[in-house]
PDB file of N, CA and C in Angstrom:
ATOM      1  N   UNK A   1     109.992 109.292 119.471  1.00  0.00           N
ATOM      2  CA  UNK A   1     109.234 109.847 120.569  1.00  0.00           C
ATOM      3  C   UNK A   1     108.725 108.699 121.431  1.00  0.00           C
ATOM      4  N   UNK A   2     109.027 108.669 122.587  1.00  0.00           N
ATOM      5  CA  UNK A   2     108.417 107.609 123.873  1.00  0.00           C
ATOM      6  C   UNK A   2     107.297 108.605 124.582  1.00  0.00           C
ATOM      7  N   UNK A   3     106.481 107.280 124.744  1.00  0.00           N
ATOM      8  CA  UNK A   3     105.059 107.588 125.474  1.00  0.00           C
ATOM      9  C   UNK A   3     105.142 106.647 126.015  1.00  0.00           C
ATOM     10  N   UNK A   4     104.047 106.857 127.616  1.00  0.00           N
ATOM     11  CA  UNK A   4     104.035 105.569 128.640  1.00  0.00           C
ATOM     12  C   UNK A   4     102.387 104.779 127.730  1.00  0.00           C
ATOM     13  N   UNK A   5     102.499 103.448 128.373  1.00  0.00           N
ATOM     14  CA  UNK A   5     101.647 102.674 127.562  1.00  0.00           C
ATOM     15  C   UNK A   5     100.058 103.341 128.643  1.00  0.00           C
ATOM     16  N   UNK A   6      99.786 103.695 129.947  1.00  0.00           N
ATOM     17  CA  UNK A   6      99.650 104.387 130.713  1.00  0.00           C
ATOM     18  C   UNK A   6      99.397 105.167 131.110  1.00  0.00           C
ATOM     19  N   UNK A   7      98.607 106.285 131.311  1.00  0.00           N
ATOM     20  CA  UNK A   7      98.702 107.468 131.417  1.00  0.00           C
ATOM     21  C   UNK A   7      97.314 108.340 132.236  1.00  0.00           C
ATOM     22  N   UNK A   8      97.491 108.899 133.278  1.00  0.00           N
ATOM     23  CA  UNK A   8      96.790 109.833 134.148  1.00  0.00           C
ATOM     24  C   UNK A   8      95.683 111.103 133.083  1.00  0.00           C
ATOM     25  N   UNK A   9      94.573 110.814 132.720  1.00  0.00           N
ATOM     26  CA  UNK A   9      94.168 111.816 131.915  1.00  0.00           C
ATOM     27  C   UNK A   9      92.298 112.076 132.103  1.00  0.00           C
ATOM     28  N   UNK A  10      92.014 113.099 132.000  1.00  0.00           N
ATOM     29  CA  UNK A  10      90.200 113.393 132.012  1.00  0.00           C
ATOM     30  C   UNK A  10      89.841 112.540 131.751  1.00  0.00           C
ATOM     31  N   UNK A  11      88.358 112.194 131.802  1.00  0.00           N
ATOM     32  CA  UNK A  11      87.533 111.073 131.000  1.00  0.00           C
ATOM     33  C   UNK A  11      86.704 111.401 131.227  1.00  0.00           C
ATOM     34  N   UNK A  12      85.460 111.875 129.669  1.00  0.00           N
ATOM     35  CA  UNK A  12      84.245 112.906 129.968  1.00  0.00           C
ATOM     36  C   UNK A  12      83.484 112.216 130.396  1.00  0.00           C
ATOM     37  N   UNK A  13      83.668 110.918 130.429  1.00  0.00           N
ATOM     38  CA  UNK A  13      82.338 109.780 130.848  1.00  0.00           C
ATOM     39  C   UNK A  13      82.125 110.093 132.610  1.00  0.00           C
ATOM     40  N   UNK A  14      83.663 110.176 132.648  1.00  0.00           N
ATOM     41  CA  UNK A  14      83.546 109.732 134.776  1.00  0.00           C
ATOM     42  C   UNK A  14      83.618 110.629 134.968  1.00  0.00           C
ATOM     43  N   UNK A  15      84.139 112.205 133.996  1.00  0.00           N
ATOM     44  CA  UNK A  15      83.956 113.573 134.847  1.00  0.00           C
ATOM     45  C   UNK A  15      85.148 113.575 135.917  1.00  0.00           C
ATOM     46  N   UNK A  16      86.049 113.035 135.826  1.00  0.00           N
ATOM     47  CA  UNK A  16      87.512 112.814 136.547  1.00  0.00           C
ATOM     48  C   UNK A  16      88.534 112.510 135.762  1.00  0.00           C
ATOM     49  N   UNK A  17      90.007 112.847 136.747  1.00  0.00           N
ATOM     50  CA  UNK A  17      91.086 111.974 135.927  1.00  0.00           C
ATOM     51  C   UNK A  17      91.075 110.438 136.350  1.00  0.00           C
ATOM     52  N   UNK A  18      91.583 109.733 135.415  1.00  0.00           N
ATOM     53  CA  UNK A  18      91.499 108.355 135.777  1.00  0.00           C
ATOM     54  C   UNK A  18      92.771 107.801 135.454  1.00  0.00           C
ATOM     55  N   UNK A  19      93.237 106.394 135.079  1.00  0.00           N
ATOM     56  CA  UNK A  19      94.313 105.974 134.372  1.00  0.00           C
ATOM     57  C   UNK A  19      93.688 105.292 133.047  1.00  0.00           C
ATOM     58  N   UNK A  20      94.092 105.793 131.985  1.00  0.00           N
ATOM     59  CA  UNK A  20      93.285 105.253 130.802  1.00  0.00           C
ATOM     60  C   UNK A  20      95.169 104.565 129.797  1.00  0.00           C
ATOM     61  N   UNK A  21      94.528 103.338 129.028  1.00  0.00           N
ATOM     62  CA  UNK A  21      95.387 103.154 128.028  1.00  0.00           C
ATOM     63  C   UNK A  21      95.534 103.699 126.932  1.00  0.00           C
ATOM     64  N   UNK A  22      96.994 103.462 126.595  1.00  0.00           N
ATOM     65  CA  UNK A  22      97.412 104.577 125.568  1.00  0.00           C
ATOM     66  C   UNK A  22      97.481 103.411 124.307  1.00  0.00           C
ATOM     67  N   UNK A  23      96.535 103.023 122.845  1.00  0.00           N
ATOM     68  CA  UNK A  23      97.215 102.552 121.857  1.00  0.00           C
ATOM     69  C   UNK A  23      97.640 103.318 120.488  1.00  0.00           C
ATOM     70  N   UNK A  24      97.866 103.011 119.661  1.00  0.00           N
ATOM     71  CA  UNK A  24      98.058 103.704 118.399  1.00  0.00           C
ATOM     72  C   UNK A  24      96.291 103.048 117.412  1.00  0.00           C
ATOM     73  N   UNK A  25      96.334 104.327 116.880  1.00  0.00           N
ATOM     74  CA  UNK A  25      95.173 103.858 116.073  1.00  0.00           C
ATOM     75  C   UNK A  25      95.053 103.212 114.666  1.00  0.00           C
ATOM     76  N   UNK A  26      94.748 102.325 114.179  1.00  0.00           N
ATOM     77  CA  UNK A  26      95.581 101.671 113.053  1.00  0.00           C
ATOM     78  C   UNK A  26      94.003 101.791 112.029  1.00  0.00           C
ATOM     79  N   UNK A  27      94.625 101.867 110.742  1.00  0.00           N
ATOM     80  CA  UNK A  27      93.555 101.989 109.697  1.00  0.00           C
ATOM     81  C   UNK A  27      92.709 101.409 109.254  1.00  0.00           C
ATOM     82  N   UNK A  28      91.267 101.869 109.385  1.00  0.00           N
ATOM     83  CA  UNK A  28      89.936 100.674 109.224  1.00  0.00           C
ATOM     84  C   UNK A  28      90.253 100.548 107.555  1.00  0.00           C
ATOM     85  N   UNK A  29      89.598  99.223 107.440  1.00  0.00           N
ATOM     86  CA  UNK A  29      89.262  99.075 105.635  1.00  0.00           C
ATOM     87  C   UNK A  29      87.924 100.143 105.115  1.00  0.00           C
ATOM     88  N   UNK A  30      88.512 100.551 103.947  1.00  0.00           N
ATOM     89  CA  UNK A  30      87.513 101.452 103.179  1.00  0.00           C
ATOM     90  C   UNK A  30      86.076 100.381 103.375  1.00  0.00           C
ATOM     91  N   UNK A  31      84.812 101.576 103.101  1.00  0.00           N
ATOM     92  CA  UNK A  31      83.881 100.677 102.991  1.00  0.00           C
ATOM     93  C   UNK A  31      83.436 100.897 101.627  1.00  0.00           C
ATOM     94  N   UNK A  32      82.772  99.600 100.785  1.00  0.00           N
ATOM     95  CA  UNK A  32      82.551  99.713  99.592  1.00  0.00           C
ATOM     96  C   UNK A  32      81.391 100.806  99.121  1.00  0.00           C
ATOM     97  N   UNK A  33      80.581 100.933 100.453  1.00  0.00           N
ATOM     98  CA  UNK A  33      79.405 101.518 100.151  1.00  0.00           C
ATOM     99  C   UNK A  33      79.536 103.286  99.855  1.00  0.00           C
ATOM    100  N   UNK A  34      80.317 103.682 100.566  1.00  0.00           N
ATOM    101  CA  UNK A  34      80.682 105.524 100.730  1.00  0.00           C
ATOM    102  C   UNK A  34      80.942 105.763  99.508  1.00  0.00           C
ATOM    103  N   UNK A  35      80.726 107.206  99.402  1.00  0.00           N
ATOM    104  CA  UNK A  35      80.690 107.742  97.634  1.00  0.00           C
ATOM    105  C   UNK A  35      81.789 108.182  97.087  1.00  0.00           C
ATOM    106  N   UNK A  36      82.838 108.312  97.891  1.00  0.00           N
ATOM    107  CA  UNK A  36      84.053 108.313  97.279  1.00  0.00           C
ATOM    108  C   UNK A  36      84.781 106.781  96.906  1.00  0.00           C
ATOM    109  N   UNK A  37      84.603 106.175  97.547  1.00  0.00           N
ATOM    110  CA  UNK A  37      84.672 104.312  96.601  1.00  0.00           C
ATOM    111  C   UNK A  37      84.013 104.314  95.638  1.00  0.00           C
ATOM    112  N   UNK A  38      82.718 104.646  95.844  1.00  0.00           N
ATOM    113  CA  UNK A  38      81.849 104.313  94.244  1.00  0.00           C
ATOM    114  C   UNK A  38      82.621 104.754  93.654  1.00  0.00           C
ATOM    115  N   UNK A  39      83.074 106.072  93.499  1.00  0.00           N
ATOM    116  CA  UNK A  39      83.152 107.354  92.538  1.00  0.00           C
ATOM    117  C   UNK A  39      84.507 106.348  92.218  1.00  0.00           C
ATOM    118  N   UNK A  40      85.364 106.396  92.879  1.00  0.00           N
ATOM    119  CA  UNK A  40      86.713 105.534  92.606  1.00  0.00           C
ATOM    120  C   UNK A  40      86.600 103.923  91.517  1.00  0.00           C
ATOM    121  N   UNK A  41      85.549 102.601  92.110  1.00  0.00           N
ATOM    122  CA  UNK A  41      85.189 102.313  91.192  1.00  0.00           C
ATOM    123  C   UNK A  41      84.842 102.474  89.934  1.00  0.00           C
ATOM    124  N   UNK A  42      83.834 103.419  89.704  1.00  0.00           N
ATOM    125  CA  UNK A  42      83.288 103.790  88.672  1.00  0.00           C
ATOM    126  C   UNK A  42      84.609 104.340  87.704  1.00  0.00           C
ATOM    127  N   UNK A  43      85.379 105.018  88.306  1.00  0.00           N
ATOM    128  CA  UNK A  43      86.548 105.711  87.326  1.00  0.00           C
ATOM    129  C   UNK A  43      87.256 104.535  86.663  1.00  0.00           C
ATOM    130  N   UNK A  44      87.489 103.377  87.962  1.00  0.00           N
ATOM    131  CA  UNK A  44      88.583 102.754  87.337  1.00  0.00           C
ATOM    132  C   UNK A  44      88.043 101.158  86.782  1.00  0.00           C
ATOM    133  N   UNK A  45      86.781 101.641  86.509  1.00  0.00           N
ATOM    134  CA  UNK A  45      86.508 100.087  85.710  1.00  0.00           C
ATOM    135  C   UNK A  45      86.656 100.288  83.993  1.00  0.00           C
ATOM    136  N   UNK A  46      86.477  99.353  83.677  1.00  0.00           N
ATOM    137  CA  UNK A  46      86.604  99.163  82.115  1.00  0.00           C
ATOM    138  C   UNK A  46      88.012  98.498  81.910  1.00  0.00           C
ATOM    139  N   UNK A  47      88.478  99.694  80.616  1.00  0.00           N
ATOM    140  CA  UNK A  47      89.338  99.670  79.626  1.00  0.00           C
ATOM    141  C   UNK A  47      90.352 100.745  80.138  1.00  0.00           C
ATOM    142  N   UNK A  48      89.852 101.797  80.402  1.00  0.00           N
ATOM    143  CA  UNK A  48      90.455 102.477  80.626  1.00  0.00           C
ATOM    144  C   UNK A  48      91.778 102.457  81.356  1.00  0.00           C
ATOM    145  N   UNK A  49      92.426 103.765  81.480  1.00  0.00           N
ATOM    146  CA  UNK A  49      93.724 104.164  82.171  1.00  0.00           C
ATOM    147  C   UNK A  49      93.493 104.415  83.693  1.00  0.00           C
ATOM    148  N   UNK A  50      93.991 104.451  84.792  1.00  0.00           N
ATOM    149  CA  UNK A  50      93.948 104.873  86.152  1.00  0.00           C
ATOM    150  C   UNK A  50      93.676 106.568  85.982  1.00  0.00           C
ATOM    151  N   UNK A  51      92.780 106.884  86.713  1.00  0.00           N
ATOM    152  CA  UNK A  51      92.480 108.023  86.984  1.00  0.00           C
ATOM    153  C   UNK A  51      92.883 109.197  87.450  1.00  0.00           C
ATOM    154  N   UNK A  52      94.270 108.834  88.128  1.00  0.00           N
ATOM    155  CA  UNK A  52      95.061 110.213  88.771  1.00  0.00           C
ATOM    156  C   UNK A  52      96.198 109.665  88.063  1.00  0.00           C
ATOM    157  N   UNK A  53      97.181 110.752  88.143  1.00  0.00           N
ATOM    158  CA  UNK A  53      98.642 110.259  87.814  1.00  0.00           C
ATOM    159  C   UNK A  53      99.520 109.411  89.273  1.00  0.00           C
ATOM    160  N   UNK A  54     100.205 109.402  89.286  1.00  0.00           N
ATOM    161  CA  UNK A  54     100.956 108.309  90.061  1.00  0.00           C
ATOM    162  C   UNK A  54     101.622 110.046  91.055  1.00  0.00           C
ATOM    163  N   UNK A  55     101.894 110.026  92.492  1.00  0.00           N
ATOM    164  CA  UNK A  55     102.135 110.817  93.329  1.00  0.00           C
ATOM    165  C   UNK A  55     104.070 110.689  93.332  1.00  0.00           C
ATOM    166  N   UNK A  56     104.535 112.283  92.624  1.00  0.00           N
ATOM    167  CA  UNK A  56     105.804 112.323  92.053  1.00  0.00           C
ATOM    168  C   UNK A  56     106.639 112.426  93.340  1.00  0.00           C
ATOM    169  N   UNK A  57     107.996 112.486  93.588  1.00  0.00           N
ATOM    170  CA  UNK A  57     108.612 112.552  94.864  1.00  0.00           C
ATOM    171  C   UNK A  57     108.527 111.977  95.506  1.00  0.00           C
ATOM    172  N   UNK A  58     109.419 112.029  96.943  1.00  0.00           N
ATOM    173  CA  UNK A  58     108.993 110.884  98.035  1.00  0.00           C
ATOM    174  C   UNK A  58     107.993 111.241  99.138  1.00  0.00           C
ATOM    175  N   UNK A  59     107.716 110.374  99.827  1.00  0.00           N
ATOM    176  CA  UNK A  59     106.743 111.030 100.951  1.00  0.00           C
ATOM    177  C   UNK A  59     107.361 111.853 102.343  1.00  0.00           C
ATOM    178  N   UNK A  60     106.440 112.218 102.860  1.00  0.00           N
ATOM    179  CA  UNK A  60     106.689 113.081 104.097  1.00  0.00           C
ATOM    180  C   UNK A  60     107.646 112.086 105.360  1.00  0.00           C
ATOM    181  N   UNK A  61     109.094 112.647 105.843  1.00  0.00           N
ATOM    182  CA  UNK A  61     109.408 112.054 106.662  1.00  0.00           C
ATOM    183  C   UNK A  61     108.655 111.487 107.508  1.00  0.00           C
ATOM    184  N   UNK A  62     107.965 113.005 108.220  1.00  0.00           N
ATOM    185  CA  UNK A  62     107.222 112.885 109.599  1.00  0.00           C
ATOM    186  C   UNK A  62     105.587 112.760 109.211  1.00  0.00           C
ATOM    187  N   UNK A  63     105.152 111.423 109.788  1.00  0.00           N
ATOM    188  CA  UNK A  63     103.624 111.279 109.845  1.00  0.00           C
ATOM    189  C   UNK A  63     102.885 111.616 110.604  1.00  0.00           C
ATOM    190  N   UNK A  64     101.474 111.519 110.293  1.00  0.00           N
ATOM    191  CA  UNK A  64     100.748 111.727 111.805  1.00  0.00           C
ATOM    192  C   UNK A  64     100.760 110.657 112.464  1.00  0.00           C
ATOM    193  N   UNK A  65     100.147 110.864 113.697  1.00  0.00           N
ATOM    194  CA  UNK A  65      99.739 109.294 114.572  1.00  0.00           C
ATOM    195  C   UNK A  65      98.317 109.700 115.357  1.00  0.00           C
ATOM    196  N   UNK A  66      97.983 109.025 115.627  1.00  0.00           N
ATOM    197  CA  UNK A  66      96.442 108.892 116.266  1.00  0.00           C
ATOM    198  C   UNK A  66      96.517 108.116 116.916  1.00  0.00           C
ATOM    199  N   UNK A  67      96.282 108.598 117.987  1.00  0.00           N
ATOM    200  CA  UNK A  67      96.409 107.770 119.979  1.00  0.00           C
ATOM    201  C   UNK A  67      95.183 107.527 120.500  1.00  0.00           C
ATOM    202  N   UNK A  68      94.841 106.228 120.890  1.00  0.00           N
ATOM    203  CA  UNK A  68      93.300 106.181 121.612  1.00  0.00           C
ATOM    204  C   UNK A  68      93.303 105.783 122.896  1.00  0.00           C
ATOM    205  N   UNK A  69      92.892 106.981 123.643  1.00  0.00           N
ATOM    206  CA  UNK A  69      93.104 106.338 125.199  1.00  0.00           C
ATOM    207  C   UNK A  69      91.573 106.324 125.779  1.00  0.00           C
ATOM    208  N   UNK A  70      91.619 104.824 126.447  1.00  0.00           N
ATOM    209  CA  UNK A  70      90.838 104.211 127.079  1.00  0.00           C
ATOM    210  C   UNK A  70      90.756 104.207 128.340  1.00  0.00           C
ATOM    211  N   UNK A  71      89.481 104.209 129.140  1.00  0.00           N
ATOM    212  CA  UNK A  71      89.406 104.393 130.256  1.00  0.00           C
ATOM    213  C   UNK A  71      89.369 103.341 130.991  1.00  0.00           C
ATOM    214  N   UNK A  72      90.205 102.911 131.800  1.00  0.00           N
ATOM    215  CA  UNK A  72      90.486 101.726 132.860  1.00  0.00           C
ATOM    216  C   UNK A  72      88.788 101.532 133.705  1.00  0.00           C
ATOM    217  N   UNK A  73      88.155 102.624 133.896  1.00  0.00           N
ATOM    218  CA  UNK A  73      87.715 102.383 135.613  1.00  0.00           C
ATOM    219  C   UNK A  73      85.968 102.215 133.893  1.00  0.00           C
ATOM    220  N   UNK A  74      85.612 102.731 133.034  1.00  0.00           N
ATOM    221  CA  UNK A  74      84.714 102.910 132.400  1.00  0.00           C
ATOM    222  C   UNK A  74      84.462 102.177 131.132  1.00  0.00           C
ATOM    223  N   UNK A  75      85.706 102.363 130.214  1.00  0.00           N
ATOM    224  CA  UNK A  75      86.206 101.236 129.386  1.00  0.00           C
ATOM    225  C   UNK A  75      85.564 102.605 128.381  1.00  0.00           C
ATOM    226  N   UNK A  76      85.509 103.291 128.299  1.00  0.00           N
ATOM    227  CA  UNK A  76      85.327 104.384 127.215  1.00  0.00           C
ATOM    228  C   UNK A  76      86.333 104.840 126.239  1.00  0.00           C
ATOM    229  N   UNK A  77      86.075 105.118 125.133  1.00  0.00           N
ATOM    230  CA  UNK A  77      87.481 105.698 124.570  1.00  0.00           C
ATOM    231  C   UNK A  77      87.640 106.949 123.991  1.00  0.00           C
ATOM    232  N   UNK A  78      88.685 107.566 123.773  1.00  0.00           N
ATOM    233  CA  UNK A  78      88.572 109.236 123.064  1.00  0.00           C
ATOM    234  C   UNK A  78      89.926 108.773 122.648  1.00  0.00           C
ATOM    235  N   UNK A  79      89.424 109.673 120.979  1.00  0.00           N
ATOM    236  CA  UNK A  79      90.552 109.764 120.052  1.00  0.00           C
ATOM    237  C   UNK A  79      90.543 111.100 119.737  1.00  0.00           C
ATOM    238  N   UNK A  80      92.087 111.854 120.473  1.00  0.00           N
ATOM    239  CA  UNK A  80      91.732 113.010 120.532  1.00  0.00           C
ATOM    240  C   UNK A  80      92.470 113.855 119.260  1.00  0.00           C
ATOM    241  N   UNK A  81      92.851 114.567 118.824  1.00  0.00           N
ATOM    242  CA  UNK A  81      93.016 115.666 117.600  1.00  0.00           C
ATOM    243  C   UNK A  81      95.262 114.491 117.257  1.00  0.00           C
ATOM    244  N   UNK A  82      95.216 114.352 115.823  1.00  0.00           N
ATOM    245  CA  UNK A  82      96.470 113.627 115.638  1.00  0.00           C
ATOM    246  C   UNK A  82      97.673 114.636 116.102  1.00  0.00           C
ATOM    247  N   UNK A  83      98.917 114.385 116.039  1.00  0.00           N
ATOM    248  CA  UNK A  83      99.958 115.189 115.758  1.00  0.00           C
ATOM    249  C   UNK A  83     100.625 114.251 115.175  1.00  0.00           C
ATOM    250  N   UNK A  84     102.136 115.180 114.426  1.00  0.00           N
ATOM    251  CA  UNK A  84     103.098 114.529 113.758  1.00  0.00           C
ATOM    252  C   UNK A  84     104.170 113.995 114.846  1.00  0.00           C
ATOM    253  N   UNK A  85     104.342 112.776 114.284  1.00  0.00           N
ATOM    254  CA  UNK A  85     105.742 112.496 114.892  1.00  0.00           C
ATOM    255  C   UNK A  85     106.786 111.036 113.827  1.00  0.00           C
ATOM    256  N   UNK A  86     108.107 111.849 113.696  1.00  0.00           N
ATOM    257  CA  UNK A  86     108.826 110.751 113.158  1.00  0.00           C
ATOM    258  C   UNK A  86     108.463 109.424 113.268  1.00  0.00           C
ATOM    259  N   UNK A  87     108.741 108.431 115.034  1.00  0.00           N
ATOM    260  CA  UNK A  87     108.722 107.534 114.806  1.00  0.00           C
ATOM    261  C   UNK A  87     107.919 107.650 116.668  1.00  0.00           C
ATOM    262  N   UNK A  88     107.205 106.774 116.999  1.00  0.00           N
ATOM    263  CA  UNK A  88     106.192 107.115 117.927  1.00  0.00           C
ATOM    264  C   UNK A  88     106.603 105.163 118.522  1.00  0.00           C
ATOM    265  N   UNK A  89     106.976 105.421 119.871  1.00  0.00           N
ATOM    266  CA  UNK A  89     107.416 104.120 120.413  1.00  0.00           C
ATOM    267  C   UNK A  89     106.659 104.567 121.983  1.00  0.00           C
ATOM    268  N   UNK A  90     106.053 103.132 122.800  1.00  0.00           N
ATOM    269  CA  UNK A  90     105.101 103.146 123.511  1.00  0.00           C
ATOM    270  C   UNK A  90     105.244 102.161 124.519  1.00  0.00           C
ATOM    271  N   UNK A  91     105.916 103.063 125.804  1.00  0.00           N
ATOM    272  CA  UNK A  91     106.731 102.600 126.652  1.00  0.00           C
ATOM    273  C   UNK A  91     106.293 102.200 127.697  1.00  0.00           C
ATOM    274  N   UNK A  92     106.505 101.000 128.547  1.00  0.00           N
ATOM    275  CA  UNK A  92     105.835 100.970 129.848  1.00  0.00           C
ATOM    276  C   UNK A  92     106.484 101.829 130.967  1.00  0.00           C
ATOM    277  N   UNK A  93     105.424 101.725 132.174  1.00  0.00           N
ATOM    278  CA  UNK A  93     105.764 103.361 133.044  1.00  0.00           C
ATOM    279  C   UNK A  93     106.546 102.313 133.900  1.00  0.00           C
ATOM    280  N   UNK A  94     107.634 103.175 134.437  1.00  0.00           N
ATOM    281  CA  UNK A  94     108.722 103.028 135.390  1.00  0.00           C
ATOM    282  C   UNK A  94     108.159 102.752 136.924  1.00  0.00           C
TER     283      UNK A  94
END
């Protein structure tokens, strides 16, 4: 799938369309502090065995992606709801 790097879209800040940039959103590091890390720590310290079994089969062809477009004229950003796509390539406009 091609997307322009580019793109003509709302921006609730300016209350207009503007030209905002298009990037891909890439994955923050866990933080140690949230309670599903603890909880994860806590399982997997000691002696013990790993806590889930290992995930059987292969994974999903098609992933999601998460697009963050930024506002040129405001510098604001919105990351709006993901969709799936095979392979997500990010094109400059003609």
């Amino acid at each position: 799938m091609h997307l322009p790097k580019e793109v003509m879209t709302y921006c609730p800040r300016c209350h207009k369309h503007t030209p905002h940039d298009v990037e891909k959103a890439k994955k923050r590091t866990a933080s140690e502090l949230k309670w599903g890390q603890r909880r994860f720590r806590r399982a997997t310290r000691g002696y013990g065995g790993f806590p889930r079994p290992k995930p059987e089969g292969r994974a999903k062809a098609v992933r999601r992606v998460n697009l963050r477009y930024k506002c040129q004229t405001c510098k604001y950003t919105v990351q709006p709801a993901s969709f799936r796509a095979g392979a997500l390539e990010l094109t400059e406009a003609k």
